[in-house]
Structures are given as structure tokens and as C-alpha cells.
PDB file of N, CA and C in Angstrom:
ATOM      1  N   UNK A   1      -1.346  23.133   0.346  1.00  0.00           N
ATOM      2  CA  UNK A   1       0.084  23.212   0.055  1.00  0.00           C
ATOM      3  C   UNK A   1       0.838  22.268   0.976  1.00  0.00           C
ATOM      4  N   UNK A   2       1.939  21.184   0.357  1.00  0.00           N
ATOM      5  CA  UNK A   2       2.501  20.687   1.075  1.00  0.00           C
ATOM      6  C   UNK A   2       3.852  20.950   1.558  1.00  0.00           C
ATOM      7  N   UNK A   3       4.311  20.829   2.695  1.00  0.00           N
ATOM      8  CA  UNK A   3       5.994  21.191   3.136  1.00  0.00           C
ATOM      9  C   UNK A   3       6.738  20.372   3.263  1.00  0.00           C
ATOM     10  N   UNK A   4       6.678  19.231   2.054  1.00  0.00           N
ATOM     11  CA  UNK A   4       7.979  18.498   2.494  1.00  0.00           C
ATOM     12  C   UNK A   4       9.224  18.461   2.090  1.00  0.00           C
ATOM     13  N   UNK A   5       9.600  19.258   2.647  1.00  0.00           N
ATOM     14  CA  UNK A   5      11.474  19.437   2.083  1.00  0.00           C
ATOM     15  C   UNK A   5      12.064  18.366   2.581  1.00  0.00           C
ATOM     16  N   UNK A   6      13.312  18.203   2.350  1.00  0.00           N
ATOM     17  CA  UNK A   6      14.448  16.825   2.353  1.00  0.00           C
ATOM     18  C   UNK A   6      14.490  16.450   3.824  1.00  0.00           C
ATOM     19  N   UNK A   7      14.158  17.035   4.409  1.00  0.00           N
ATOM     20  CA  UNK A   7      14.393  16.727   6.212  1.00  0.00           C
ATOM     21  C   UNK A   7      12.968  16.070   6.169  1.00  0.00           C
ATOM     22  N   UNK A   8      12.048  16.316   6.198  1.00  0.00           N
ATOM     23  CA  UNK A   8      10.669  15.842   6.471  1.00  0.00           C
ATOM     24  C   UNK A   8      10.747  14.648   5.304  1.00  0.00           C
ATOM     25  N   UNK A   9      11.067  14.635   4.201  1.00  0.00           N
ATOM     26  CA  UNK A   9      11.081  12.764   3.584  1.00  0.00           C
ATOM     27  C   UNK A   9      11.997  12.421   4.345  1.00  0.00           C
ATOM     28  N   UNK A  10      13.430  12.767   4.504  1.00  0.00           N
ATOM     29  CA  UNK A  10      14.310  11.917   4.585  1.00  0.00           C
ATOM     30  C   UNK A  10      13.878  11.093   6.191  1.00  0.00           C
ATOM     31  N   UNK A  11      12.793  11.937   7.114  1.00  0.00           N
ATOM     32  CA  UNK A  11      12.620  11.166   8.611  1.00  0.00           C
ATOM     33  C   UNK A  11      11.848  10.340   8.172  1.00  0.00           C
ATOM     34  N   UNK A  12      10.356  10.279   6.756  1.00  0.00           N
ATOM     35  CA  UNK A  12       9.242   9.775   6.838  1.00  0.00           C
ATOM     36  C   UNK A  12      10.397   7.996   6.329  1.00  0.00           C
ATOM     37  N   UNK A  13      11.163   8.355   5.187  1.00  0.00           N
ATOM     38  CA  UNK A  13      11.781   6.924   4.958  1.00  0.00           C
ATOM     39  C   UNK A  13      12.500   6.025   5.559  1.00  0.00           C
ATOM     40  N   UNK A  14      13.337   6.999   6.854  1.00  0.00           N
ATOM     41  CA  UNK A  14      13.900   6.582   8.101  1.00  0.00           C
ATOM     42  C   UNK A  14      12.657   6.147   8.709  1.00  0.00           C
ATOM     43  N   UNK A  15      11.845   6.627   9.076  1.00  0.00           N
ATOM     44  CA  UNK A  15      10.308   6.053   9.889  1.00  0.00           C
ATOM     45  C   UNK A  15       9.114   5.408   9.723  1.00  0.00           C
ATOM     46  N   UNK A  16       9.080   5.491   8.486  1.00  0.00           N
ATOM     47  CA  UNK A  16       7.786   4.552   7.931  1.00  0.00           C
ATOM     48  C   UNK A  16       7.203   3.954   8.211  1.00  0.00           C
ATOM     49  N   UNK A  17       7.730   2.523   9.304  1.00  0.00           N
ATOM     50  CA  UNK A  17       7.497   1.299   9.665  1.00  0.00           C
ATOM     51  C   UNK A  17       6.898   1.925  10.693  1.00  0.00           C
ATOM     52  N   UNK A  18       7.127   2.862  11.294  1.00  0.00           N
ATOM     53  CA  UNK A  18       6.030   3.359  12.746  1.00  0.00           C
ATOM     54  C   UNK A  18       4.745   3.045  12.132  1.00  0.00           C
ATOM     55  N   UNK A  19       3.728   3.181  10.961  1.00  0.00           N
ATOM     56  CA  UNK A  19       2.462   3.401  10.303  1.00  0.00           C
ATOM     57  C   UNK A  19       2.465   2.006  10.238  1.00  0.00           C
ATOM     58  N   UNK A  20       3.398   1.696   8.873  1.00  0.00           N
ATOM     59  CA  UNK A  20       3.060   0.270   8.104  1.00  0.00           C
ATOM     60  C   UNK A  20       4.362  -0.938   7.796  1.00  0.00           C
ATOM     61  N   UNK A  21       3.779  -1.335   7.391  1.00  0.00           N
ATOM     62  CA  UNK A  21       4.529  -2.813   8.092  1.00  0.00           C
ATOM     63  C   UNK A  21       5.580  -3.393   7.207  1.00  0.00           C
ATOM     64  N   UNK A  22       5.448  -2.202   6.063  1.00  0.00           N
ATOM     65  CA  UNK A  22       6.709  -2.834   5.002  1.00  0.00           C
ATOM     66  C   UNK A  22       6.869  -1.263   4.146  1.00  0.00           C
ATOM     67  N   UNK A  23       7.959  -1.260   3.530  1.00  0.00           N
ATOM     68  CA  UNK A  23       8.266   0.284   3.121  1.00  0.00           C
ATOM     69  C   UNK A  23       7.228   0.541   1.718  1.00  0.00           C
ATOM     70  N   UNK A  24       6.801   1.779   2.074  1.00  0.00           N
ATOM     71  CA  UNK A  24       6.394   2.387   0.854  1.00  0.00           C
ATOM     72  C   UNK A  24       6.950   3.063   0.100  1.00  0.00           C
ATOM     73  N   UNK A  25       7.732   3.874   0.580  1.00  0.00           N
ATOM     74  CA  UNK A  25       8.558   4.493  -0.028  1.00  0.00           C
ATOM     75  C   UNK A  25      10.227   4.493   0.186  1.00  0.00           C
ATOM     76  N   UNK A  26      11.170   4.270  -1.091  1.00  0.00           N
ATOM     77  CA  UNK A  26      12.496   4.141  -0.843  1.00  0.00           C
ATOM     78  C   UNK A  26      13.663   5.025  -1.319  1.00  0.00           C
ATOM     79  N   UNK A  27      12.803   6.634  -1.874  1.00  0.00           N
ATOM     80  CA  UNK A  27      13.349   7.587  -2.230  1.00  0.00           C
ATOM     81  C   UNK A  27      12.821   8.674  -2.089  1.00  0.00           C
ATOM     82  N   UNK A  28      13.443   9.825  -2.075  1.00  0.00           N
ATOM     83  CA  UNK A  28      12.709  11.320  -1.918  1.00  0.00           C
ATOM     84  C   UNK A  28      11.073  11.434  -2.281  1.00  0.00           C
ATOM     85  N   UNK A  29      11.333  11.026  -3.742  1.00  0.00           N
ATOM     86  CA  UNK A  29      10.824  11.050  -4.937  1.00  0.00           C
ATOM     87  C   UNK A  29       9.280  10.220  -4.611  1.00  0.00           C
ATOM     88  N   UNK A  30       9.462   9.216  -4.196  1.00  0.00           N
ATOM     89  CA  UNK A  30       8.754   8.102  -4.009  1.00  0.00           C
ATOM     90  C   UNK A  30       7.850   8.844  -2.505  1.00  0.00           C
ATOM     91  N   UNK A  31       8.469   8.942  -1.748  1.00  0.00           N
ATOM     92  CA  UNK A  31       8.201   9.393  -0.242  1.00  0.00           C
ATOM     93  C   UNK A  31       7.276  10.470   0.064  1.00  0.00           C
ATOM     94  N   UNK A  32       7.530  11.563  -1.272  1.00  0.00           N
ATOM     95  CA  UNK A  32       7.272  13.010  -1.918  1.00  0.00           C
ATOM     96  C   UNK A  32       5.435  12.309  -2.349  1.00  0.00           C
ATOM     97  N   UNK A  33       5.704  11.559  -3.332  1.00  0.00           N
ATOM     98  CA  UNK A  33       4.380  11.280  -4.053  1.00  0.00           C
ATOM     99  C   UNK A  33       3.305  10.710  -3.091  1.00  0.00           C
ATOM    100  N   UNK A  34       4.089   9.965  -2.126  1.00  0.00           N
ATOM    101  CA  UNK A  34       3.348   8.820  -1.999  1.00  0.00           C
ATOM    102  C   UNK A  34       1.969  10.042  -0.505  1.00  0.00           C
ATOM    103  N   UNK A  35       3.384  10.745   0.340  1.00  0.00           N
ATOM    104  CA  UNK A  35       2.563  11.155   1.015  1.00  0.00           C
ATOM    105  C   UNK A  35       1.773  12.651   0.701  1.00  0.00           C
ATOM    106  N   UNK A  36       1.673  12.993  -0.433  1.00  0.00           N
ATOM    107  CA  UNK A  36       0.745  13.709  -1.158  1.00  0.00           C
ATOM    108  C   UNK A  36      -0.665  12.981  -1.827  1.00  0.00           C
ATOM    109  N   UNK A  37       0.110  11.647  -2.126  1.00  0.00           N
ATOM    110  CA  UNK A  37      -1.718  10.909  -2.264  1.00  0.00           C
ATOM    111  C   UNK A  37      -2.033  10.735  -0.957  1.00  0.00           C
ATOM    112  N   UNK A  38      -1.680  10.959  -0.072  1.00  0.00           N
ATOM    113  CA  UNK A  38      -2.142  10.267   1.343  1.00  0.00           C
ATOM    114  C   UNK A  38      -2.409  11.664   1.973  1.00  0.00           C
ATOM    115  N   UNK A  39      -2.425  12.548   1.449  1.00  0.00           N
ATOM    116  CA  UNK A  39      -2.701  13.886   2.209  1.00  0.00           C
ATOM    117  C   UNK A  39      -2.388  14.367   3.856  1.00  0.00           C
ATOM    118  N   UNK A  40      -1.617  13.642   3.618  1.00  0.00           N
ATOM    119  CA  UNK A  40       0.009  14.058   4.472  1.00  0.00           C
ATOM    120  C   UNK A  40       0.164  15.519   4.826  1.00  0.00           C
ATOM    121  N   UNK A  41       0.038  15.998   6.320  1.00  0.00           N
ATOM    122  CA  UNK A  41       0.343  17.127   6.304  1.00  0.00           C
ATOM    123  C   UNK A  41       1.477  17.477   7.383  1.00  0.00           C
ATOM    124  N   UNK A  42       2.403  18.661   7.606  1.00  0.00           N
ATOM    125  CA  UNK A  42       3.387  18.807   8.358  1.00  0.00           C
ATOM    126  C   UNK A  42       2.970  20.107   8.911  1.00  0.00           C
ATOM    127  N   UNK A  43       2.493  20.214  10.677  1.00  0.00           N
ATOM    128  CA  UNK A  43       2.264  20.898  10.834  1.00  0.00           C
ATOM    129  C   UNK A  43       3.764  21.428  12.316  1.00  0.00           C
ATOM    130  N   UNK A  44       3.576  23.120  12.923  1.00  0.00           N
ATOM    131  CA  UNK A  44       4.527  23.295  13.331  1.00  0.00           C
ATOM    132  C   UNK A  44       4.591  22.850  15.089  1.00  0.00           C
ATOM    133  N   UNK A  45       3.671  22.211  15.196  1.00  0.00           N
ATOM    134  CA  UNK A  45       3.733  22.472  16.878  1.00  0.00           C
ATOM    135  C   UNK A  45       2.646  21.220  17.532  1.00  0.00           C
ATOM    136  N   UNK A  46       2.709  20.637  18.888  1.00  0.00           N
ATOM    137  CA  UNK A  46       1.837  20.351  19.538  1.00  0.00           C
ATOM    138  C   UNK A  46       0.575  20.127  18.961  1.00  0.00           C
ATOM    139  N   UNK A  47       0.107  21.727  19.445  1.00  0.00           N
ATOM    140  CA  UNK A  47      -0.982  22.618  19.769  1.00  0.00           C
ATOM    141  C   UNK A  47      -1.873  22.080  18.246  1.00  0.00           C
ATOM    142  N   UNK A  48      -0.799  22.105  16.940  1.00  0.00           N
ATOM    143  CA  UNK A  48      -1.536  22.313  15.763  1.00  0.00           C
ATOM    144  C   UNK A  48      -1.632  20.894  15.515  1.00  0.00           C
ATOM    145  N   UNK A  49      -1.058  19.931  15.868  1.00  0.00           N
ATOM    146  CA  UNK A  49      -1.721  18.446  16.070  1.00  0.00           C
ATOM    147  C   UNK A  49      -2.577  18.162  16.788  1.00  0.00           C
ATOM    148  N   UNK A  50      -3.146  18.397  17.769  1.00  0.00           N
ATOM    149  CA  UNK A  50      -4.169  18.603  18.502  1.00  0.00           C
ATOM    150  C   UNK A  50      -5.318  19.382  17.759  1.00  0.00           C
ATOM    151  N   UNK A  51      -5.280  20.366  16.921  1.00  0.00           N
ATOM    152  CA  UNK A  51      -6.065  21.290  16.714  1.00  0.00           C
ATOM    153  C   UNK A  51      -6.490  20.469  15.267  1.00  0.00           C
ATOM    154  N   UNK A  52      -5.653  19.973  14.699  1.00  0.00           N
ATOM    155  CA  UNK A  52      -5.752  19.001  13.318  1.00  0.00           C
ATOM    156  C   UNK A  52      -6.749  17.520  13.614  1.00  0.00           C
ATOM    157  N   UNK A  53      -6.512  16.966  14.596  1.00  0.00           N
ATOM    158  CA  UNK A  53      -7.033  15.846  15.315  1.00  0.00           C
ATOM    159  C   UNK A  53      -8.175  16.639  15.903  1.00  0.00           C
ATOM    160  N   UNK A  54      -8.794  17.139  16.446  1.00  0.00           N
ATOM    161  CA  UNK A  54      -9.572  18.185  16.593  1.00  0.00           C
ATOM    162  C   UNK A  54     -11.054  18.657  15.341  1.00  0.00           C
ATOM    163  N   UNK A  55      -9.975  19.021  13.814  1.00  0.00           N
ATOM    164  CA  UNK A  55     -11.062  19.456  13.048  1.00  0.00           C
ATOM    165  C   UNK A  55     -11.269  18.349  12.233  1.00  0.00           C
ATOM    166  N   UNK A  56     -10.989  17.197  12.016  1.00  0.00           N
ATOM    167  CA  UNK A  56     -11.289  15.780  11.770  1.00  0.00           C
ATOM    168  C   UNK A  56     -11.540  14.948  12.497  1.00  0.00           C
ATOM    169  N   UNK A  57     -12.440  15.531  13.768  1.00  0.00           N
ATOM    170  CA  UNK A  57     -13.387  14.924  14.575  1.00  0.00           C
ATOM    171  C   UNK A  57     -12.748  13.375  15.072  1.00  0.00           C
ATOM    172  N   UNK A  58     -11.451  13.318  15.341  1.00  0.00           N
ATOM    173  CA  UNK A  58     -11.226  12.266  16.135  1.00  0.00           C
ATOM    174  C   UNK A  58     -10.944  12.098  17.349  1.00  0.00           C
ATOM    175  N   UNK A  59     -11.668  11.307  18.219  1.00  0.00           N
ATOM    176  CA  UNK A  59     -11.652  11.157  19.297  1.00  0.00           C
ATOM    177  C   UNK A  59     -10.395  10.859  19.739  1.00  0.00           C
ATOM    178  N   UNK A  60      -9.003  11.779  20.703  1.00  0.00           N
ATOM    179  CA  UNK A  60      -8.037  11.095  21.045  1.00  0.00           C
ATOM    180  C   UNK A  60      -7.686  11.741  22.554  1.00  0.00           C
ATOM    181  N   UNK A  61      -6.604  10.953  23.335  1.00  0.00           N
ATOM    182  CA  UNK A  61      -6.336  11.628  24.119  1.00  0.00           C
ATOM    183  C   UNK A  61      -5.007  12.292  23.917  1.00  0.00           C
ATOM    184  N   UNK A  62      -5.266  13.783  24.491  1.00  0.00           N
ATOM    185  CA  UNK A  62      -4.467  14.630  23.993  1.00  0.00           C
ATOM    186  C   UNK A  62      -2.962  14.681  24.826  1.00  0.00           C
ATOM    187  N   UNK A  63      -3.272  13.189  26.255  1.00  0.00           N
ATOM    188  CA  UNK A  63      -1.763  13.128  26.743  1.00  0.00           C
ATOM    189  C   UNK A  63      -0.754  12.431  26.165  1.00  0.00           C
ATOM    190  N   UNK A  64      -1.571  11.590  24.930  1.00  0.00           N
ATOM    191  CA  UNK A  64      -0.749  10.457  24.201  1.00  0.00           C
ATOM    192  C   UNK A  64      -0.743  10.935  22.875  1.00  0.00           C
ATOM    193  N   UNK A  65      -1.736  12.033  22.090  1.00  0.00           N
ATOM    194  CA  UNK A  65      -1.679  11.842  21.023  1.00  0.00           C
ATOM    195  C   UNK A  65      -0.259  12.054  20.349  1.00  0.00           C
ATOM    196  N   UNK A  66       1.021  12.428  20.739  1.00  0.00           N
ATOM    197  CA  UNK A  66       2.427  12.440  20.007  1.00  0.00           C
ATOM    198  C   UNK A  66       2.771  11.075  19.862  1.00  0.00           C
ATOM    199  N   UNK A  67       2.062   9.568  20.700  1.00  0.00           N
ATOM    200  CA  UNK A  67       2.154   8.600  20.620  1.00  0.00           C
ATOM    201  C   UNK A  67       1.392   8.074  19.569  1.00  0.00           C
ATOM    202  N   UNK A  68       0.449   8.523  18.668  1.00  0.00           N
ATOM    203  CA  UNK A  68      -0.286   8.067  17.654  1.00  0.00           C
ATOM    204  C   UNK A  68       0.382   7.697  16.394  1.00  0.00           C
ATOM    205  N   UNK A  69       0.495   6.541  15.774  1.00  0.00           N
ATOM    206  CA  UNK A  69       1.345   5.623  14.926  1.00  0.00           C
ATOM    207  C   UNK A  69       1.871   6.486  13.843  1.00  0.00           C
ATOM    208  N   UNK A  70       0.362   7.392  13.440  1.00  0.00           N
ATOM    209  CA  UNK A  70       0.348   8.025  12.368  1.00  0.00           C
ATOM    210  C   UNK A  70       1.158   9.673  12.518  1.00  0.00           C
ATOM    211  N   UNK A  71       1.427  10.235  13.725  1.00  0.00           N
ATOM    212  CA  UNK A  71       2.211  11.206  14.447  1.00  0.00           C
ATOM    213  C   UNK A  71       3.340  10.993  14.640  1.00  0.00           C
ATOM    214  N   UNK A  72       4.298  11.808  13.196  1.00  0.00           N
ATOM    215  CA  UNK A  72       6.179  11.553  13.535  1.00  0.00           C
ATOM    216  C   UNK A  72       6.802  13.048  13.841  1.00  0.00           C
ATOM    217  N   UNK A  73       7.300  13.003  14.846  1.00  0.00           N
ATOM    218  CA  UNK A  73       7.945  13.867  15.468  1.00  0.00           C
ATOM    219  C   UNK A  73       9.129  13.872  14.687  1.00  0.00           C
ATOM    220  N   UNK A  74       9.393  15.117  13.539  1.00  0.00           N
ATOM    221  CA  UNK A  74      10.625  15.047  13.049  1.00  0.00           C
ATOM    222  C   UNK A  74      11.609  15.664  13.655  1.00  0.00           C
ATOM    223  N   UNK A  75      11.297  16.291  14.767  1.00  0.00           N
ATOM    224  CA  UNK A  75      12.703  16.351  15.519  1.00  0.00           C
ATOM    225  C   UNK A  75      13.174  18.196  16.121  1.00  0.00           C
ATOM    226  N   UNK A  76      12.601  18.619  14.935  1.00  0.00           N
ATOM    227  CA  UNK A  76      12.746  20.168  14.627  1.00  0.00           C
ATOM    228  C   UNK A  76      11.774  20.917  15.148  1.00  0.00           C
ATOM    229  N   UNK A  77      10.584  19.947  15.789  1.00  0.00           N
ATOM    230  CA  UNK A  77       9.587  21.391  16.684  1.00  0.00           C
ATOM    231  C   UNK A  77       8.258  21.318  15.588  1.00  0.00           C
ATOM    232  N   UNK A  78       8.869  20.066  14.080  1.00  0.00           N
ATOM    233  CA  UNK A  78       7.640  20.347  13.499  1.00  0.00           C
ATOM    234  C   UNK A  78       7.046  18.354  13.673  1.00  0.00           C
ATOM    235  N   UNK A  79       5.565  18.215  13.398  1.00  0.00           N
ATOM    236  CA  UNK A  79       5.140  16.891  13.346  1.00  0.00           C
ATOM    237  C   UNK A  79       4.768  16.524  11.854  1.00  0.00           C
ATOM    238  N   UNK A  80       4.842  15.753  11.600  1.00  0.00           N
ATOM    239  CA  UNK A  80       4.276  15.138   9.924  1.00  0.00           C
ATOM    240  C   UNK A  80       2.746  13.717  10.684  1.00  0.00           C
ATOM    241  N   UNK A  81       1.960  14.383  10.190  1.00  0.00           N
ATOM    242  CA  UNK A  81       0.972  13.814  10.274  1.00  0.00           C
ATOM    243  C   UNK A  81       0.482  12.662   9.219  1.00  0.00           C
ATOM    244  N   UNK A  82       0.434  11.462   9.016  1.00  0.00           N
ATOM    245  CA  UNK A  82       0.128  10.368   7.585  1.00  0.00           C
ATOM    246  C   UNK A  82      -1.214  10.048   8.466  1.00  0.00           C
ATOM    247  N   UNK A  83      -1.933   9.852   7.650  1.00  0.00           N
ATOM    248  CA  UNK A  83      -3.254   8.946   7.700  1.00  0.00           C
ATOM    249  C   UNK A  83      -2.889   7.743   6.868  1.00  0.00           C
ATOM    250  N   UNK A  84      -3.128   6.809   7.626  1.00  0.00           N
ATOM    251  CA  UNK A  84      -2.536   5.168   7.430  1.00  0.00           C
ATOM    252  C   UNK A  84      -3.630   4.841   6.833  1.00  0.00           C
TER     253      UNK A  84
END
């Protein structure tokens, strides 16, 4: 199940360019689809980015991982995770 309500697109289209290098998406709509093929997830905390990075076996460090390209801090306490 995905959670992206209007706050979580409206940061990913404000932010995009953190991932990739030209916009993918330029509407809700667009933003909605795009990071559902990309299996895009929004989780609530830290802990559960760590724990996500964790059960997909990637090696990171856990003092930087909020610094990871693909890790957007929307602001609210929750992260949106894209795999680029």
C-alpha cells in the first residue's frame, strides 16, 4: 500500500532533482504514477529508514543515511524513500 497524499507528491516534484537530473514528474498525477512504478515507499521515522535499508541488504552508514540521494525528508517526521 502506498501513502502518497498531496504533501508527499507535492515535496517529491519540489525535490526530484535530489535523485535525477531532469524532472520526471510535473503533476500530482504524474508524480503519483511514476513513484508507484518505482516502488516508492513513505515510511514514518529514522529508525524505519534504517530498518528498510536494512531488509534490502544495503550496505550504508547509518550516520549519513538521511543524506542518501534517494532519502527525502518531507519535513513532517515522515521520509519518502525512491530507488533511482
Amino acid at each position: 500500500m502506498h501513502d502518497f497524499d498531496d504533501d508527499v507528491l507535492d515535496f517529491f516534484i519540489e525535490n526530484q532533482k535530489q535523485l535525477f537530473p531532469e524532472d520526471v514528474a510535473s503533476s500530482r498525477e504524474e508524480a503519483e504514477a511514476f513513484l508507484e512504478d518505482c516502488c516508492a515507499v513513505v515510511v514514518d521515522s529514522v529508525d524505519e529508514v534504517i530498518e528498510y535499508f536494512e531488509e534490502a541488504g544495503v550496505d550504508f552508514d547509518s550516520d549519513s543515511i538521511l543524506e542518501a540521494s534517494e532519502v527525502f525528508d518531507i519535513g513532517d517526521g515522515r521520509f519518502l524513500i525512491v530507488e533511482g
